[in-house]
C-alpha atoms as a PDB file:
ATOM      1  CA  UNK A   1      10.677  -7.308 -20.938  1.00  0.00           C
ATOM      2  CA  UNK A   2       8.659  -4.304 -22.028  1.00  0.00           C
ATOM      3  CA  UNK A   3       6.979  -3.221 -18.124  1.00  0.00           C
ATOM      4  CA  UNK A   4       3.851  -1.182 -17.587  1.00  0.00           C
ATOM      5  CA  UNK A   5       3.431   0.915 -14.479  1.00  0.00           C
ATOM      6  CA  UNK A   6       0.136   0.667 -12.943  1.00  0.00           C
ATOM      7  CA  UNK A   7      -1.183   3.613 -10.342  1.00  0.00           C
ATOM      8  CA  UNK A   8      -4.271   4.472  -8.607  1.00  0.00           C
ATOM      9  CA  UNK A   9      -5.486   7.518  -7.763  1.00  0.00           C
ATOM     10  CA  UNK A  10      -7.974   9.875  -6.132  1.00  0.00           C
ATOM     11  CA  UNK A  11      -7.385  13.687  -5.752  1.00  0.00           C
ATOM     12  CA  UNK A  12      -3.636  12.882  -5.578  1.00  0.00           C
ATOM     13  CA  UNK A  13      -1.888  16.221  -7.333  1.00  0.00           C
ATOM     14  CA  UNK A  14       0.232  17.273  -4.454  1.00  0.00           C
ATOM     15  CA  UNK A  15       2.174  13.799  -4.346  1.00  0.00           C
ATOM     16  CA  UNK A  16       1.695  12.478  -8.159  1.00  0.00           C
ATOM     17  CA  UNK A  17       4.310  14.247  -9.590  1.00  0.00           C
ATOM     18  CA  UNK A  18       7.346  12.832  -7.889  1.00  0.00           C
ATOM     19  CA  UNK A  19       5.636   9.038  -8.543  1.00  0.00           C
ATOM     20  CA  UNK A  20       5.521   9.842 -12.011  1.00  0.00           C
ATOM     21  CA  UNK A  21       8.636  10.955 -12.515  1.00  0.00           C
ATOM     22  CA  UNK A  22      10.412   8.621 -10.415  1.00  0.00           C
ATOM     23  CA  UNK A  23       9.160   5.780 -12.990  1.00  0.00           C
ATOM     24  CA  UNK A  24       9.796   7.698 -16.203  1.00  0.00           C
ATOM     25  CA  UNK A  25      11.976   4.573 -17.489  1.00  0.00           C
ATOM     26  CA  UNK A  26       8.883   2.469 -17.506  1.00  0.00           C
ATOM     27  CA  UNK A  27       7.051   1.987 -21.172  1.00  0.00           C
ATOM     28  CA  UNK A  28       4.233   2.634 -20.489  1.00  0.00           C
ATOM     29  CA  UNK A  29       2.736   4.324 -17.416  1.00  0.00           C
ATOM     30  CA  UNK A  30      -1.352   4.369 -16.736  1.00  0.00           C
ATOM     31  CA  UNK A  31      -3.002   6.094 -14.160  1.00  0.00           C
ATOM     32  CA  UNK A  32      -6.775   4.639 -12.924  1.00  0.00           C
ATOM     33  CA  UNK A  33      -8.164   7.626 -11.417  1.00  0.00           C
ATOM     34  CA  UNK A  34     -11.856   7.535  -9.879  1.00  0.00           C
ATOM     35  CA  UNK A  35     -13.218  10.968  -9.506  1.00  0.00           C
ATOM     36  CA  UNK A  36     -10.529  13.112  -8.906  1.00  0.00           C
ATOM     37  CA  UNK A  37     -11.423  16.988  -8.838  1.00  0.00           C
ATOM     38  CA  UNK A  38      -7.873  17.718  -8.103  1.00  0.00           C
ATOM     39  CA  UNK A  39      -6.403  18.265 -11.438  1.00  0.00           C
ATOM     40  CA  UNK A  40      -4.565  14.731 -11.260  1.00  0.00           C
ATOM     41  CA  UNK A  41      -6.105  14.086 -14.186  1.00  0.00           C
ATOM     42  CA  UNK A  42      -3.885  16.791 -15.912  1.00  0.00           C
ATOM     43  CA  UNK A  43      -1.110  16.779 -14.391  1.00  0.00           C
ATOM     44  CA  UNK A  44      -0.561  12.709 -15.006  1.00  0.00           C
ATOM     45  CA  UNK A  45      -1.749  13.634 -18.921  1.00  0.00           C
ATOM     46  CA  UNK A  46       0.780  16.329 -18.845  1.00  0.00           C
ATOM     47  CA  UNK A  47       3.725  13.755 -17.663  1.00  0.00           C
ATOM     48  CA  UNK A  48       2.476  11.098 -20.395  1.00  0.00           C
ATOM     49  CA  UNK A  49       0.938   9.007 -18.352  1.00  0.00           C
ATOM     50  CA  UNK A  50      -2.435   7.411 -20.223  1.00  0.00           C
ATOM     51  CA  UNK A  51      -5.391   7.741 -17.602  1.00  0.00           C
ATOM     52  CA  UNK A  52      -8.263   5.602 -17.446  1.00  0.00           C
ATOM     53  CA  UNK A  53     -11.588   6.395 -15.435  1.00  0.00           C
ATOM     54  CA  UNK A  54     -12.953   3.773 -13.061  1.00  0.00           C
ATOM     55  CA  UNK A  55     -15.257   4.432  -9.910  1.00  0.00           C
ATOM     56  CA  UNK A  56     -13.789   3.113  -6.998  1.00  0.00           C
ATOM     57  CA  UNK A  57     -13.862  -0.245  -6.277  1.00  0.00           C
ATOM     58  CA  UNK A  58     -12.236  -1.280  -3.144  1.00  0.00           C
ATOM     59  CA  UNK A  59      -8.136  -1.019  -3.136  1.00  0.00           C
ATOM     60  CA  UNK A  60      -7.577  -4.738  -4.415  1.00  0.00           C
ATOM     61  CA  UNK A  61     -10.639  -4.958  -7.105  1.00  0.00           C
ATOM     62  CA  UNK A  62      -9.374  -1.151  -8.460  1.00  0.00           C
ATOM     63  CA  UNK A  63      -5.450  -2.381  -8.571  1.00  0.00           C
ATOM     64  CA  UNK A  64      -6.112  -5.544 -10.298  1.00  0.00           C
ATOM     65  CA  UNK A  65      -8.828  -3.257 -12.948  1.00  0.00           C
ATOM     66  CA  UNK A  66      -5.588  -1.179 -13.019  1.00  0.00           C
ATOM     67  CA  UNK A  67      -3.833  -4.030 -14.273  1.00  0.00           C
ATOM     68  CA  UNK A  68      -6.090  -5.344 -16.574  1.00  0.00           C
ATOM     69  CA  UNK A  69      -6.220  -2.087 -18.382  1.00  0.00           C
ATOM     70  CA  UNK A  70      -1.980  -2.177 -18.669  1.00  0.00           C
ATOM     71  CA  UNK A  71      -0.507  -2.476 -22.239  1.00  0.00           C
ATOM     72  CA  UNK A  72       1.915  -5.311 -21.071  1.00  0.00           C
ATOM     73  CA  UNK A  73       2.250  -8.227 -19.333  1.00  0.00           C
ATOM     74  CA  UNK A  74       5.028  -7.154 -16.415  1.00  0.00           C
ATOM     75  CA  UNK A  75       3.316  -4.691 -13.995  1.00  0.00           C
ATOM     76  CA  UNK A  76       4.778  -2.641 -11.280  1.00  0.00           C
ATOM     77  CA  UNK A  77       2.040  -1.739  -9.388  1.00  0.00           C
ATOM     78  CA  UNK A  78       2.354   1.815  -7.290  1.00  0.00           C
ATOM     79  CA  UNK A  79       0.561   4.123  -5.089  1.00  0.00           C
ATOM     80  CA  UNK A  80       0.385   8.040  -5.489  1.00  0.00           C
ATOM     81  CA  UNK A  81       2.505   8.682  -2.438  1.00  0.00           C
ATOM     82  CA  UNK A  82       5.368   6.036  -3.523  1.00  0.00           C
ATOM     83  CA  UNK A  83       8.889   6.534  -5.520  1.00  0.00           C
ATOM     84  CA  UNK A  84      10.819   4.103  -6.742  1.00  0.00           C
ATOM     85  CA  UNK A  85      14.606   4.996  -5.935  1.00  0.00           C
ATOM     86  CA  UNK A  86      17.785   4.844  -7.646  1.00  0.00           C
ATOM     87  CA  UNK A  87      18.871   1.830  -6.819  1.00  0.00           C
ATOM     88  CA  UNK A  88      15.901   0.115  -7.007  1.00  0.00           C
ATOM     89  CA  UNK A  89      15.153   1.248 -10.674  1.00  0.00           C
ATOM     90  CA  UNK A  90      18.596  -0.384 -11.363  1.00  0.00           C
ATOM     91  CA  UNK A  91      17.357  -3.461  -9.454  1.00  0.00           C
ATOM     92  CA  UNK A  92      14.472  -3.671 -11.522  1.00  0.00           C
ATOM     93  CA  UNK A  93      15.699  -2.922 -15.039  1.00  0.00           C
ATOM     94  CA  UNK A  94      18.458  -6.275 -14.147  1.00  0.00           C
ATOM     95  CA  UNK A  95      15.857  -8.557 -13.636  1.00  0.00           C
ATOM     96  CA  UNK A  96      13.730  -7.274 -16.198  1.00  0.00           C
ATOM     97  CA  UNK A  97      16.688  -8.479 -19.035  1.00  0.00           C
ATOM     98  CA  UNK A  98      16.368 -11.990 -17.170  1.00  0.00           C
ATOM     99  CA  UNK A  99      13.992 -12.103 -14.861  1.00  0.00           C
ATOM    100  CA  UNK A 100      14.553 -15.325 -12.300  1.00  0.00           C
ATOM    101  CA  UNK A 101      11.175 -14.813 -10.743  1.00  0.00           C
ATOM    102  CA  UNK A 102       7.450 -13.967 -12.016  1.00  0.00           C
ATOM    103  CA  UNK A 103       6.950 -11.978  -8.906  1.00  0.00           C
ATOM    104  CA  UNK A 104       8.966  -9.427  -6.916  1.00  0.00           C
ATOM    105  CA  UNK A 105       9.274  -7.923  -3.344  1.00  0.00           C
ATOM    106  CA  UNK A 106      10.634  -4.582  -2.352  1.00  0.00           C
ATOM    107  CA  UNK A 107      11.507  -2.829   0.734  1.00  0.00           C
ATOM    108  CA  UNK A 108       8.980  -0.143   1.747  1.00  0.00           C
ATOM    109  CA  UNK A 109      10.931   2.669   3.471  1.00  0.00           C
ATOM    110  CA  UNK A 110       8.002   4.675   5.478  1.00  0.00           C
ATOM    111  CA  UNK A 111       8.487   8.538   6.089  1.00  0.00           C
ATOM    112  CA  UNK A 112       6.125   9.516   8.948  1.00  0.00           C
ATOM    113  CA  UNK A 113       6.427  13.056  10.630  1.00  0.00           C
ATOM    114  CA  UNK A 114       9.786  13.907   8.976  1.00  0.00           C
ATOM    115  CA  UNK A 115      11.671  10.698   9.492  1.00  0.00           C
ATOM    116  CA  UNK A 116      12.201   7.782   7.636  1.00  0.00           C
ATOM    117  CA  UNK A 117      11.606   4.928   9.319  1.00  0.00           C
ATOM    118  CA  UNK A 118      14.494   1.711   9.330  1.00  0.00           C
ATOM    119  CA  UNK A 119      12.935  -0.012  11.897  1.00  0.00           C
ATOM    120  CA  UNK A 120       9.854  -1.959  13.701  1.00  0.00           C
ATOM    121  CA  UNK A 121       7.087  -1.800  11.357  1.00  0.00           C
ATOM    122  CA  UNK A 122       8.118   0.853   9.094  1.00  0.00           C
ATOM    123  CA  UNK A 123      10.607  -0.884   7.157  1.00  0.00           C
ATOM    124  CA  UNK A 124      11.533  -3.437   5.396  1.00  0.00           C
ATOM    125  CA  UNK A 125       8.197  -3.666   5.485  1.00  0.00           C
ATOM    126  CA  UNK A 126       8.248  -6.058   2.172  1.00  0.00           C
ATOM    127  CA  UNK A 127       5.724  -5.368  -0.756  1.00  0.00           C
ATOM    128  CA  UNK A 128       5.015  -7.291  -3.600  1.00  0.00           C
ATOM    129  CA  UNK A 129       5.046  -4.943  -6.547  1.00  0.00           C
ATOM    130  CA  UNK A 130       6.145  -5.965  -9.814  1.00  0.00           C
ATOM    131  CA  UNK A 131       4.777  -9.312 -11.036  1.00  0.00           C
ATOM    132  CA  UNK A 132       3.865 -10.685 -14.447  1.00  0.00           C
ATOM    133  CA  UNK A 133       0.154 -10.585 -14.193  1.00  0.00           C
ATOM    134  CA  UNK A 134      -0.117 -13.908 -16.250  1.00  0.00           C
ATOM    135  CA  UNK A 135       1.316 -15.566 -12.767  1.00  0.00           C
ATOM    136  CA  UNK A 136      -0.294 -13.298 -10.424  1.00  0.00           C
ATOM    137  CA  UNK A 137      -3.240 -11.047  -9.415  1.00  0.00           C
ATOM    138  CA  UNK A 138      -4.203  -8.505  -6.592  1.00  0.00           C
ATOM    139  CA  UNK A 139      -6.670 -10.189  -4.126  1.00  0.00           C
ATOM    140  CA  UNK A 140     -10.252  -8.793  -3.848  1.00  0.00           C
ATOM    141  CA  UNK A 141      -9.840  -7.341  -0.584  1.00  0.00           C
ATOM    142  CA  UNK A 142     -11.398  -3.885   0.127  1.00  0.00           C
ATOM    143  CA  UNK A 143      -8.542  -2.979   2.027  1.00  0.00           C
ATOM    144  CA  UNK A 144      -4.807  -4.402   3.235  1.00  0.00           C
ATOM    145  CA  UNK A 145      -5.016  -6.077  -0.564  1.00  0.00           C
ATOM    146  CA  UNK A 146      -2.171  -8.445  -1.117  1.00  0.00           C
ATOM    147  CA  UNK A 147      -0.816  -9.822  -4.755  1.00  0.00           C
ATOM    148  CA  UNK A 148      -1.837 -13.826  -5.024  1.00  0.00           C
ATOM    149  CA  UNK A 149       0.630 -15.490  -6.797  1.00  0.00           C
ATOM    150  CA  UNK A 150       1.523 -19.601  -6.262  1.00  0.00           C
ATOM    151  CA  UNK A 151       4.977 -19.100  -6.341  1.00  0.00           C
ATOM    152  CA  UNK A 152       6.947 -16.968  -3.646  1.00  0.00           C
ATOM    153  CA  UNK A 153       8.429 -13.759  -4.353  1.00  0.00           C
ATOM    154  CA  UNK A 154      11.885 -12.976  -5.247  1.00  0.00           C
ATOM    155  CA  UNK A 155      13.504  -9.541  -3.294  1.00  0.00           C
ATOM    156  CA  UNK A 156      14.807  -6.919  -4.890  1.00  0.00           C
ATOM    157  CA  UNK A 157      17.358  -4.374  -3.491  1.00  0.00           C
ATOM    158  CA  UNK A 158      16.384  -1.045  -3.387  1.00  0.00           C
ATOM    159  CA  UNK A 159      14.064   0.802  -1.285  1.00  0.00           C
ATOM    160  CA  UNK A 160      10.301   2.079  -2.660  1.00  0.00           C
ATOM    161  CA  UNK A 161       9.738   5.273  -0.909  1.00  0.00           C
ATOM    162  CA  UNK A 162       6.627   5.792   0.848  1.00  0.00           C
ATOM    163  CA  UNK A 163       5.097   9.766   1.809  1.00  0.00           C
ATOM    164  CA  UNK A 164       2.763   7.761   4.293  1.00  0.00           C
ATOM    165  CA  UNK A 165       0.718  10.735   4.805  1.00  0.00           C
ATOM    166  CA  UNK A 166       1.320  14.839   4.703  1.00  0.00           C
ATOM    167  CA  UNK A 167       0.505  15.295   8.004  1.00  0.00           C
ATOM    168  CA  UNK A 168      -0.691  13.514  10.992  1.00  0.00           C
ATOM    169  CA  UNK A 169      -4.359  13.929  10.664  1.00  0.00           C
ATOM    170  CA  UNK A 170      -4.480  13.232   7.060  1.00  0.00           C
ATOM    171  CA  UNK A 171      -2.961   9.869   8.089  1.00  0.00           C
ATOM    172  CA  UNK A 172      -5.369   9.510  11.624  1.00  0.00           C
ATOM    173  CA  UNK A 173      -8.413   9.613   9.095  1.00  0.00           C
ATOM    174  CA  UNK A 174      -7.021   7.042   6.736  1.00  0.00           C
ATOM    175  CA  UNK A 175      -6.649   5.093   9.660  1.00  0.00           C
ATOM    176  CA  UNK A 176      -9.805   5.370  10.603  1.00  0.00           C
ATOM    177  CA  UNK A 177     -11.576   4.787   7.383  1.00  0.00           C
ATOM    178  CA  UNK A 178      -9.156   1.999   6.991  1.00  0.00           C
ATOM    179  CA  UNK A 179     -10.421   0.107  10.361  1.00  0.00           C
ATOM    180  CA  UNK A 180     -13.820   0.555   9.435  1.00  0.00           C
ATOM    181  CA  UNK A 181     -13.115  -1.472   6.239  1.00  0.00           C
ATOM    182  CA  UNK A 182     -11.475  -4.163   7.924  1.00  0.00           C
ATOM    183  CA  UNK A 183     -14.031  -4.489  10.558  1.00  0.00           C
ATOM    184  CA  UNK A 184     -16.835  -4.759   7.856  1.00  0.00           C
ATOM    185  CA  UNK A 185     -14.761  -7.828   6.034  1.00  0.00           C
ATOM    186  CA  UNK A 186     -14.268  -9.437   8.964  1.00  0.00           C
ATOM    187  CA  UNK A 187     -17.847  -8.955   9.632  1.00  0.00           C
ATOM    188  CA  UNK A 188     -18.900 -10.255   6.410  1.00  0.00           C
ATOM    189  CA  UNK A 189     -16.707 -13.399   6.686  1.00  0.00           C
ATOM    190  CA  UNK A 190     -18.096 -14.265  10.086  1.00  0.00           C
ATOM    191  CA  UNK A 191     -15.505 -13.443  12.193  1.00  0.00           C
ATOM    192  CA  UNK A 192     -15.779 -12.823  16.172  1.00  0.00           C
ATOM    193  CA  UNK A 193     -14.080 -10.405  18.615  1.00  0.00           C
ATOM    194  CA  UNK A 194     -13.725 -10.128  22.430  1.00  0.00           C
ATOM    195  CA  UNK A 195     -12.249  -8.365  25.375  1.00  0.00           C
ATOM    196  CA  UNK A 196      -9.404 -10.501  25.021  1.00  0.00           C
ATOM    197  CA  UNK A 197      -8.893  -9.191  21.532  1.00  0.00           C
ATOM    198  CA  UNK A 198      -9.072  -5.571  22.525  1.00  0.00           C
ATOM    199  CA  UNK A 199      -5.918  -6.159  24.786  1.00  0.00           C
ATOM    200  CA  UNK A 200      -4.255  -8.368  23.402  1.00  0.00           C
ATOM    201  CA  UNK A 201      -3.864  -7.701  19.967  1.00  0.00           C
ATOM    202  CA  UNK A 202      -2.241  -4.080  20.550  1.00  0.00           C
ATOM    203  CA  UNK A 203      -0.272  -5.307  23.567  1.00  0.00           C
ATOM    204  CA  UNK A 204       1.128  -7.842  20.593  1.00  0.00           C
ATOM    205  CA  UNK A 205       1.628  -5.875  18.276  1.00  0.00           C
ATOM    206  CA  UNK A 206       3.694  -3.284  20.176  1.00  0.00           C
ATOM    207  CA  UNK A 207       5.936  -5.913  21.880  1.00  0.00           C
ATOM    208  CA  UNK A 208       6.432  -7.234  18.233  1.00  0.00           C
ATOM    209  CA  UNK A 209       7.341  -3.702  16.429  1.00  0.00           C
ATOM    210  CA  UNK A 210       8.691  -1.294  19.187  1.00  0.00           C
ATOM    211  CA  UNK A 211      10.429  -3.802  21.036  1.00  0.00           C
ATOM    212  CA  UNK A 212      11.819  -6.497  18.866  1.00  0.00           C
ATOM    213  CA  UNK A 213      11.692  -4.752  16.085  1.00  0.00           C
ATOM    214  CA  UNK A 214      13.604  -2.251  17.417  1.00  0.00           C
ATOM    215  CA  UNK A 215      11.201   0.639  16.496  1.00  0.00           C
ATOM    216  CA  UNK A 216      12.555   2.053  19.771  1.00  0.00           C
ATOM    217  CA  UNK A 217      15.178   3.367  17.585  1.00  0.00           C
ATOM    218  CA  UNK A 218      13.182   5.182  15.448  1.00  0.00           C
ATOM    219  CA  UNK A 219      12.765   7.991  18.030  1.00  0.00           C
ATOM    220  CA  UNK A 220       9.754   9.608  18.733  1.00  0.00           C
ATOM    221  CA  UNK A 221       8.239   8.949  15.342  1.00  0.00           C
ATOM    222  CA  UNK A 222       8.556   5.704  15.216  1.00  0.00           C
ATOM    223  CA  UNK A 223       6.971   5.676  18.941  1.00  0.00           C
ATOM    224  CA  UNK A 224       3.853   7.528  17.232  1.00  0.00           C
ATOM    225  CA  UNK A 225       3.935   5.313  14.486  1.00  0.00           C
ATOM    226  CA  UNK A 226       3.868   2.105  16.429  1.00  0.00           C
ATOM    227  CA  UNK A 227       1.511   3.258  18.933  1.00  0.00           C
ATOM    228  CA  UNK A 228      -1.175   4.194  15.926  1.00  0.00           C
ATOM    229  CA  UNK A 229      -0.856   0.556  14.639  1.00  0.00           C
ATOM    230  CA  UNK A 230      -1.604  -0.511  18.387  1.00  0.00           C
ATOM    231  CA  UNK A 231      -4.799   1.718  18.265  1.00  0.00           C
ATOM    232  CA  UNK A 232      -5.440   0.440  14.581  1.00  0.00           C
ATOM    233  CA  UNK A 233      -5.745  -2.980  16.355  1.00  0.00           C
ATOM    234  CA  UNK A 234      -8.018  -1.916  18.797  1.00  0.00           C
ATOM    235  CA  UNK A 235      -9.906  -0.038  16.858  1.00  0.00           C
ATOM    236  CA  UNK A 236     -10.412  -2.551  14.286  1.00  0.00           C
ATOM    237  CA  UNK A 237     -11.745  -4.957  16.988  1.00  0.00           C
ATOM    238  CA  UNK A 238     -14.093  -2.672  18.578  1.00  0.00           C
ATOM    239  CA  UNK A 239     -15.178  -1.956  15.640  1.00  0.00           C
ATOM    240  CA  UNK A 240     -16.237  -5.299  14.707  1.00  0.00           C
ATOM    241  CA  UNK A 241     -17.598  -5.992  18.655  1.00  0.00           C
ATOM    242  CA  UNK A 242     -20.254  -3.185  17.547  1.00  0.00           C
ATOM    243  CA  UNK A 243     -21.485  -4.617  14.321  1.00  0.00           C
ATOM    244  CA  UNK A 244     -21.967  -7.351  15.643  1.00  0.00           C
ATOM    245  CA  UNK A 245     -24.419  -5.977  18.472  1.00  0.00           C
ATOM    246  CA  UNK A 246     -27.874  -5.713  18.111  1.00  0.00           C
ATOM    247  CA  UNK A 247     -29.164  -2.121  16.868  1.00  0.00           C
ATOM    248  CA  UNK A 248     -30.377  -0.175  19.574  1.00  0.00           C
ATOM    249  CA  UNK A 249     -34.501   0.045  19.708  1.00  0.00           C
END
């Protein structure tokens, strides 16, 4: 099956490169970039990639435009700061010639502060990627967008490799921004928050990742990295609490 890559961007020179060249085997590769001021405009023309223009829509709406605008039917979709690695561009080419599934999963492998994560909730940490878009679609979430699809998702073998961020407070403000989203759509869809939600949900989530899990083993990274997600719970939360407060007079 002839396969399309699909990738989003937005002022993402330093990291398109390697995601570019990592999918080379693809047919056809097509870059959505909204207002970049980077030169990742060139530099994805200059490595063949077709680039469309689209103002940014939210991370699912953009994705599933990115899609859309693909020459053929099997996608995989892709982030700047991903790779797809050797074995999983083996992976994908066999199912491709036969494919037993309209929609695929593939382990995430997370570097964060010069390691790569193989445990709590860096990795597997399973994303749906390549699908036929006749059988599936990216949801129309603003942010944390998942791929709807009826039927579950077959796993591939291979890791995709994720740059999660270039440095630490590069990936602290993506954080934030990405709480504040959340916060909002929980907002809009009516949803409530407490005190019990501000202890709870961290005190979950790090039982869940760091301890079984096993992101103890990750070192100190993986400590940082599982403690951020506990603050990305909190946060989110608080956030919400405050919208949901009257406006001060």
């Amino acid at each position: 099956m002839p396969l399309s890559v699909a990738i989003i961007t937005h002022n993402a020179g330093a990291l398109l490169e390697a995601c570019l060249k990592s999918v080379s085997f693809a047919d056809e590769i097509v870059v959505v970039d909204s207002d970049s001021t980077d030169g990742t405009v060139e530099l994805a023309q200059r490595l063949g990639a077709r680039v469309v223009h689209k103002e940014w829509l939210g991370f699912g709406p953009q994705k599933q435009f990115a899609v859309g605008a693909a020459a053929h039917d099997w996608v995989l979709c892709l982030d700047a700061d991903e790779r797809v690695s050797e074995v999983l561009r083996v992976a994908i080419l066999a199912e491709l010639r036969a494919p037993r599934a309209a929609v695929y999963a593939m382990p995430r492998c997370n570097r964060f502060l010069g390691r790569w994560l193989r445990h709590g909730e860096g990795y597997p940490d399973w994303s749906v990627r390549l699908f036929d878009r006749r059988q599936a679609r990216w949801s129309d979430d603003p942010v944390h967008e998942k791929v709807i699809a009826a039927a579950p998702a077959q796993r591939l073998a291979g890791d995709l490799l994720h740059d999660s961020a270039q440095t630490l407070d590069a990936y602290l403000e993506k954080q934030n921004r990405y709480t504040s989203l959340q916060a909002r759509t929980l907002n809009a869809q009516g949803r409530r928050a407490g005190a019990w939600h501000l202890v709870l949900a961290p005190l979950a989530r790090f039982i869940k990742f760091y301890v079984l899990r096993l992101g103890f083993l990750d070192g100190v990274p993986g400590l940082v990295h599982v403690c951020i997600g506990c603050m990305n719970s909190f946060n989110k939360y608080a956030k919400l609490i405050a919208l949901q407060r009257p406006p001060p007079e």
